[in-house]
Protein backbone atom coordinates (compact mmCIF):
# COMPACT_ATOMS: atom_id res chain seq x y z
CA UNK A 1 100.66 -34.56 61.87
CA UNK A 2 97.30 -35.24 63.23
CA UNK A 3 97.15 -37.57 66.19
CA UNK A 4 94.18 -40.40 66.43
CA UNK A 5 93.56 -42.66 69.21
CA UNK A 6 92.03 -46.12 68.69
CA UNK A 7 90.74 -48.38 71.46
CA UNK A 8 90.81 -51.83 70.84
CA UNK A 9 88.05 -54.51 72.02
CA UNK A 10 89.85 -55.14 74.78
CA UNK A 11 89.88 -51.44 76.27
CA UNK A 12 93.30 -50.87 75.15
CA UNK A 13 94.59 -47.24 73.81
CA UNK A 14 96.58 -47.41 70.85
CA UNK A 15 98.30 -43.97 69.92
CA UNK A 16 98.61 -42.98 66.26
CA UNK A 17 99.36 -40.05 63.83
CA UNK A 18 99.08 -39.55 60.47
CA UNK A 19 99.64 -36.51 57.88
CA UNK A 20 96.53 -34.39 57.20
CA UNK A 21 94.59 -35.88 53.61
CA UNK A 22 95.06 -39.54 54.50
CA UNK A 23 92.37 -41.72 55.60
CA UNK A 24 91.48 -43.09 59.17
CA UNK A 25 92.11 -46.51 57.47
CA UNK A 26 95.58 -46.12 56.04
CA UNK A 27 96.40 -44.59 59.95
CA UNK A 28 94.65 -47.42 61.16
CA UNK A 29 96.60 -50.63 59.28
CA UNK A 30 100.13 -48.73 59.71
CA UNK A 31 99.52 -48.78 63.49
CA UNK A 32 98.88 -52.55 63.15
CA UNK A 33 95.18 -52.17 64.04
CA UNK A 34 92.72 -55.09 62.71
CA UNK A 35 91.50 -52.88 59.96
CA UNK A 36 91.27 -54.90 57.19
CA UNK A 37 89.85 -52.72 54.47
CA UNK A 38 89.28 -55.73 52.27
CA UNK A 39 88.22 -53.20 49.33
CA UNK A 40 91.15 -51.06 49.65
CA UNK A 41 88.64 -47.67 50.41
CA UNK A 42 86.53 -48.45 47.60
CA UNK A 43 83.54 -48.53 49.66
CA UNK A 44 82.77 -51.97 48.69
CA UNK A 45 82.64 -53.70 52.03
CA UNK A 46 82.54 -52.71 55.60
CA UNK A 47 85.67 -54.05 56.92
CA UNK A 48 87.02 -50.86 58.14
CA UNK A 49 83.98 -50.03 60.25
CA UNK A 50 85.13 -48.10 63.31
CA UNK A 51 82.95 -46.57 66.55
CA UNK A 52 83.79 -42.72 66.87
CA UNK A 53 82.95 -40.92 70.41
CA UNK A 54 80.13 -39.18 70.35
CA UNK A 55 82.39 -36.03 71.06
CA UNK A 56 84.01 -36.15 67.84
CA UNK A 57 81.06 -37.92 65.94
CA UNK A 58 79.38 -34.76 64.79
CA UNK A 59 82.61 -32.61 63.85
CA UNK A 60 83.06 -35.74 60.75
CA UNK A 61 81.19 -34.87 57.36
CA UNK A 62 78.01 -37.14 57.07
CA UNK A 63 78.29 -39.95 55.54
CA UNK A 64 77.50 -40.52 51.74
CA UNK A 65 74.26 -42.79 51.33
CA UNK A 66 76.98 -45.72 49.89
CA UNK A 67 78.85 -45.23 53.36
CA UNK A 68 74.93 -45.88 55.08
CA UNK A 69 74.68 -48.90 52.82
CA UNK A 70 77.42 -50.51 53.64
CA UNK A 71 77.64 -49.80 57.07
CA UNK A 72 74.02 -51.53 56.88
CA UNK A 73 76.40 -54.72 56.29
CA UNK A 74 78.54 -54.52 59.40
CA UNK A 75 78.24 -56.02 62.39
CA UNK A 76 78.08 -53.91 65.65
CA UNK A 77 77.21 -50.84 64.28
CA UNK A 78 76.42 -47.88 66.56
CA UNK A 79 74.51 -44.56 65.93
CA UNK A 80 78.52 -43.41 65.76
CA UNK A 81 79.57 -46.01 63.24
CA UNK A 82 81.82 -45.02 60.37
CA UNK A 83 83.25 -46.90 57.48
CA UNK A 84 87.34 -45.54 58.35
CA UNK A 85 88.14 -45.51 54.34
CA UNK A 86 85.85 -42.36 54.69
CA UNK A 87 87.48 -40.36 57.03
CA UNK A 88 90.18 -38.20 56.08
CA UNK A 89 91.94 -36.76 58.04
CA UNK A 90 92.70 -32.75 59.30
CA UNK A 91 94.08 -30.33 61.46
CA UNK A 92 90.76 -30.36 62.70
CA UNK A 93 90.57 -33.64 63.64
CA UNK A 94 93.94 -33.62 65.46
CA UNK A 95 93.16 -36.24 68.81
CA UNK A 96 90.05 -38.05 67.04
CA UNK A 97 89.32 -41.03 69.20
CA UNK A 98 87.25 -44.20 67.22
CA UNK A 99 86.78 -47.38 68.63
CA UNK A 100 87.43 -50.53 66.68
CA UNK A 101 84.87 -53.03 66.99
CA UNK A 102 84.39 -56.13 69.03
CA UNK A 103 83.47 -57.99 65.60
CA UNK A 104 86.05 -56.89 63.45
CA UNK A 105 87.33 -59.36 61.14
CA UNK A 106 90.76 -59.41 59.63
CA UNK A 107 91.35 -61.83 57.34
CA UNK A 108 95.03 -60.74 57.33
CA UNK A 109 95.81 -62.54 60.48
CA UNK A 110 96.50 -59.28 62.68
């Protein structure tokens, strides 16, 4: 299992692990995280958009150009910001830390 922390908006630390080859996203909604993920990791909106530390920032594969566009739609966005559909995780991303933005929007009442 990998483990991921998450800080919510409101500075709180929300512990989570998934198995290695699932997304950020799919971690994300299980833990009950406003992740909404409206396009179901299609990479048609940007309602998954997560903050990564800078520490673990540069140890993620770059983002495709469609990840850049879309990201271009959310609000908040950071140097660090990822869409969370993108990131799947590994053994070598085992204690990842994102933050979930200020701005998210779940439309699924979380």
């Amino acid at each position: 299992m990998v483990k991921v922390s998450f800080v919510t908006s409101d500075g709180r630390k929300v512990e989570a692990e998934g198995q290695p080859g699932r997304s950020l996203l799919e971690v994300g909604q299980a833990a009950g995280l406003p992740l909404e993920g409206t396009c179901e990791g299609q990479m048609a909106c940007s309602t998954c958009h997560v903050i990564v530390t800078a520490e673990w920032f540069d140890r993620l594969a770059a983002a495709s150009d469609d990840e850049e566009d879309m990201l271009d739609l959310a609000a908040g966005v950071t140097r660090t910001s990822r869409l969370s559909c993108q990131i799947v995780l590994s053994e070598a991303l085992d204690g990842l830390e994102v933050r979930v933005p200020e701005e998210a929007r779940d439309m699924q009442g979380r």
